[in-house]
N, C-alpha and C. Protein backbone atom coordinates (compact mmCIF):
# COMPACT_ATOMS: atom_id res chain seq x y z
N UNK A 1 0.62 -1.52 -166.27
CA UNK A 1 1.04 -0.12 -166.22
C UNK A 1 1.28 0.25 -164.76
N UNK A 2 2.40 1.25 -164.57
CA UNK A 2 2.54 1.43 -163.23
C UNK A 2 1.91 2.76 -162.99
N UNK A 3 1.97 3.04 -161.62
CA UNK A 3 1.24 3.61 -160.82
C UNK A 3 1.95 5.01 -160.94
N UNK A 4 3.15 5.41 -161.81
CA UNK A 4 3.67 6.42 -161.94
C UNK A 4 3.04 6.64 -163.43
N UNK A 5 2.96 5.54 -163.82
CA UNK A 5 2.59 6.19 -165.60
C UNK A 5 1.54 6.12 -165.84
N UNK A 6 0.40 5.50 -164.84
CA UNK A 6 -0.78 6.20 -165.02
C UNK A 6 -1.16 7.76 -164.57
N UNK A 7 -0.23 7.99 -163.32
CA UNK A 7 -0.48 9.21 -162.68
C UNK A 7 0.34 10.49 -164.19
N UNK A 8 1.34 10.21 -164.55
CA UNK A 8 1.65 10.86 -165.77
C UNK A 8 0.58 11.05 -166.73
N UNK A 9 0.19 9.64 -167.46
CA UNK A 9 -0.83 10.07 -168.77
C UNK A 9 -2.41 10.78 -167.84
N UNK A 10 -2.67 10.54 -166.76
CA UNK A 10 -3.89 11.03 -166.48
C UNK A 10 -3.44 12.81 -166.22
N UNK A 11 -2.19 13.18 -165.82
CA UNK A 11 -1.80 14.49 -166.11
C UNK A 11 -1.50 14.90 -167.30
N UNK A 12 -0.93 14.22 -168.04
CA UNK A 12 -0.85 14.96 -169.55
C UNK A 12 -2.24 15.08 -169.91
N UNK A 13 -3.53 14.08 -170.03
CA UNK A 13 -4.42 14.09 -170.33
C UNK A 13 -5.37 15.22 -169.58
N UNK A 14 -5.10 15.85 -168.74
CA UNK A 14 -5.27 17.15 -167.61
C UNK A 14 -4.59 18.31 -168.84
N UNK A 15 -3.91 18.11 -168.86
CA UNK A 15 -3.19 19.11 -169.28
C UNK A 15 -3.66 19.64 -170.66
N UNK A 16 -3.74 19.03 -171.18
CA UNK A 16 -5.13 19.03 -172.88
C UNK A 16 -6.38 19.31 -172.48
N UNK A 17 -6.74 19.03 -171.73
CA UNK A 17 -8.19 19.39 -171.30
C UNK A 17 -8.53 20.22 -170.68
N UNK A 18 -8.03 20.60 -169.53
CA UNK A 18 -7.55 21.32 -168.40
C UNK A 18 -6.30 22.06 -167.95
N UNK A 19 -5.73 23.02 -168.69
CA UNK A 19 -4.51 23.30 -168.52
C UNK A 19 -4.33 23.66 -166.48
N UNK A 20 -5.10 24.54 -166.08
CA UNK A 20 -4.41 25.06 -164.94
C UNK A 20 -4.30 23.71 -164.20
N UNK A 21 -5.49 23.05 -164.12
CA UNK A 21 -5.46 21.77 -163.14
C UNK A 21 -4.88 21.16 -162.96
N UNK A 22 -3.90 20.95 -163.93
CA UNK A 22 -2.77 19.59 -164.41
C UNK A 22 -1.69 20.49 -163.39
N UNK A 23 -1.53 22.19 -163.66
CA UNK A 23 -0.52 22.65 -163.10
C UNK A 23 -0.60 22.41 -161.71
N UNK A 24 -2.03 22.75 -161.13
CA UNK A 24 -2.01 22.79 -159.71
C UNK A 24 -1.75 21.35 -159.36
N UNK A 25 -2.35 20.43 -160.03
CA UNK A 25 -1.65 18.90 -159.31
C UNK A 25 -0.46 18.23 -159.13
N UNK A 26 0.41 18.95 -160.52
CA UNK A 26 1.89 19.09 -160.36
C UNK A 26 2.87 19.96 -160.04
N UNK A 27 2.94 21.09 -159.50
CA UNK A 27 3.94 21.99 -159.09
C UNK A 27 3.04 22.84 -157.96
N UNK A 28 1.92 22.36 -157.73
CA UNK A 28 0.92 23.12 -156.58
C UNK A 28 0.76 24.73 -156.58
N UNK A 29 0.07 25.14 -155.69
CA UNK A 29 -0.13 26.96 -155.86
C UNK A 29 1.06 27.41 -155.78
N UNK A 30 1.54 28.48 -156.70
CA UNK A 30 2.25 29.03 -156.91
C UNK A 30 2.13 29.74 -158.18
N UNK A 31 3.81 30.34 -158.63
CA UNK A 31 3.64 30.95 -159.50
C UNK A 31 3.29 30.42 -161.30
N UNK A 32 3.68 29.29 -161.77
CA UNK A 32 3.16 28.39 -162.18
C UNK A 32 1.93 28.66 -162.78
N UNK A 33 1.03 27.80 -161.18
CA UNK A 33 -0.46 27.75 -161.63
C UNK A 33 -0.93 29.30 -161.73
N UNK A 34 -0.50 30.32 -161.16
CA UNK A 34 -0.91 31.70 -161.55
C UNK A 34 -0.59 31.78 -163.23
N UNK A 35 0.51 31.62 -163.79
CA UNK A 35 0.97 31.81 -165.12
C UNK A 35 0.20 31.06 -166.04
N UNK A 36 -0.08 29.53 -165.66
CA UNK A 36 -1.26 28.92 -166.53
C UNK A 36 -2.64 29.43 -166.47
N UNK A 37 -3.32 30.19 -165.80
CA UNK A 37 -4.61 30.63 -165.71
C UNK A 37 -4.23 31.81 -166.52
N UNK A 38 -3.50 32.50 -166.31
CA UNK A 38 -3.11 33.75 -166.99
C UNK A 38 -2.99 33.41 -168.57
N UNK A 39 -2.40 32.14 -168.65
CA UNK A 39 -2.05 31.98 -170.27
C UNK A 39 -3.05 31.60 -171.18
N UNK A 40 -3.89 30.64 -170.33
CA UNK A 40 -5.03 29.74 -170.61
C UNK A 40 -6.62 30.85 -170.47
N UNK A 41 -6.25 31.85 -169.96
CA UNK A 41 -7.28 32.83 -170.37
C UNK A 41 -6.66 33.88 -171.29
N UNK A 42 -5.78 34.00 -171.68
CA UNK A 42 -5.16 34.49 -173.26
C UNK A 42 -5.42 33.67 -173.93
N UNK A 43 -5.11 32.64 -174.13
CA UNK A 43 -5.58 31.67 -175.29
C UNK A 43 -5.70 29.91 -174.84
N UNK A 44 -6.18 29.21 -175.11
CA UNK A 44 -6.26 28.23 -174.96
C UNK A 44 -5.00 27.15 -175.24
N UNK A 45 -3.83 27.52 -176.48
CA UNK A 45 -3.18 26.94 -176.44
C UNK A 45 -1.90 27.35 -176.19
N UNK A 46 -1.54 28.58 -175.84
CA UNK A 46 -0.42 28.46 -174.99
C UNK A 46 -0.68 28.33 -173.51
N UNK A 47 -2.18 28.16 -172.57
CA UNK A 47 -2.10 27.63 -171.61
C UNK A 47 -1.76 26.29 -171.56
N UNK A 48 -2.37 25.33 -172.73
CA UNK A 48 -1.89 23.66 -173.11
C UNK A 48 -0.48 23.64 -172.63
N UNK A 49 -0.39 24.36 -173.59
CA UNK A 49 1.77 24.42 -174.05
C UNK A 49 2.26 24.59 -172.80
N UNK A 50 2.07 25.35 -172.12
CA UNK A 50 2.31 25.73 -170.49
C UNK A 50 2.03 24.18 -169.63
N UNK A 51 1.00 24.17 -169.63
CA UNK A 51 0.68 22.89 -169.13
C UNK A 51 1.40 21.47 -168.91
N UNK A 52 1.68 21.45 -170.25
CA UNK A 52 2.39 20.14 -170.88
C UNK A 52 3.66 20.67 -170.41
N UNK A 53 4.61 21.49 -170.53
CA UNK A 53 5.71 21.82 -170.51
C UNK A 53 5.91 21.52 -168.80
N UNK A 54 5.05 21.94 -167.85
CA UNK A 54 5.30 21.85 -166.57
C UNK A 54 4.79 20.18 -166.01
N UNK A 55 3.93 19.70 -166.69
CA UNK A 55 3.94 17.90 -166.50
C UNK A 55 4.81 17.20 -166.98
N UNK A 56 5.39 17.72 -168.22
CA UNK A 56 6.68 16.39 -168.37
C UNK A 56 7.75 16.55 -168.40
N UNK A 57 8.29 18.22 -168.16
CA UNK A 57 9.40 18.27 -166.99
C UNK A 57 10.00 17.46 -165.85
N UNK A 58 11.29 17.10 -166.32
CA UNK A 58 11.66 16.10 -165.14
C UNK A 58 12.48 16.99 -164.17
């Protein structure tokens, strides 16, 4: 496995578990990771959905 697709599944796997974290490790502070804390303290799974959507964005 390469060193890009571990860094991927260990962010998707962030991103299920941890929504903001995954954001801040992929698109850094900004508006983003403000919107995933925001979403992810509304509900748990549209912060996911948020999450995921901003990690496997190419």
């Amino acid at each position: 496995m390469s060193e890009s697709n571990e860094r991927s599944l260990i962010l998707v796997l962030l991103a299920i578990v941890l929504p903001p974290i995954a954001v801040l490790l992929k698109a850094g502070v900004g508006l983003q990771l403000l919107l995933s804390i925001l979403l992810t303290l509304l509900g748990y799974i549209p912060g996911m959905i948020h999450a995921l959507w901003v990690v496997l964005k190419t």
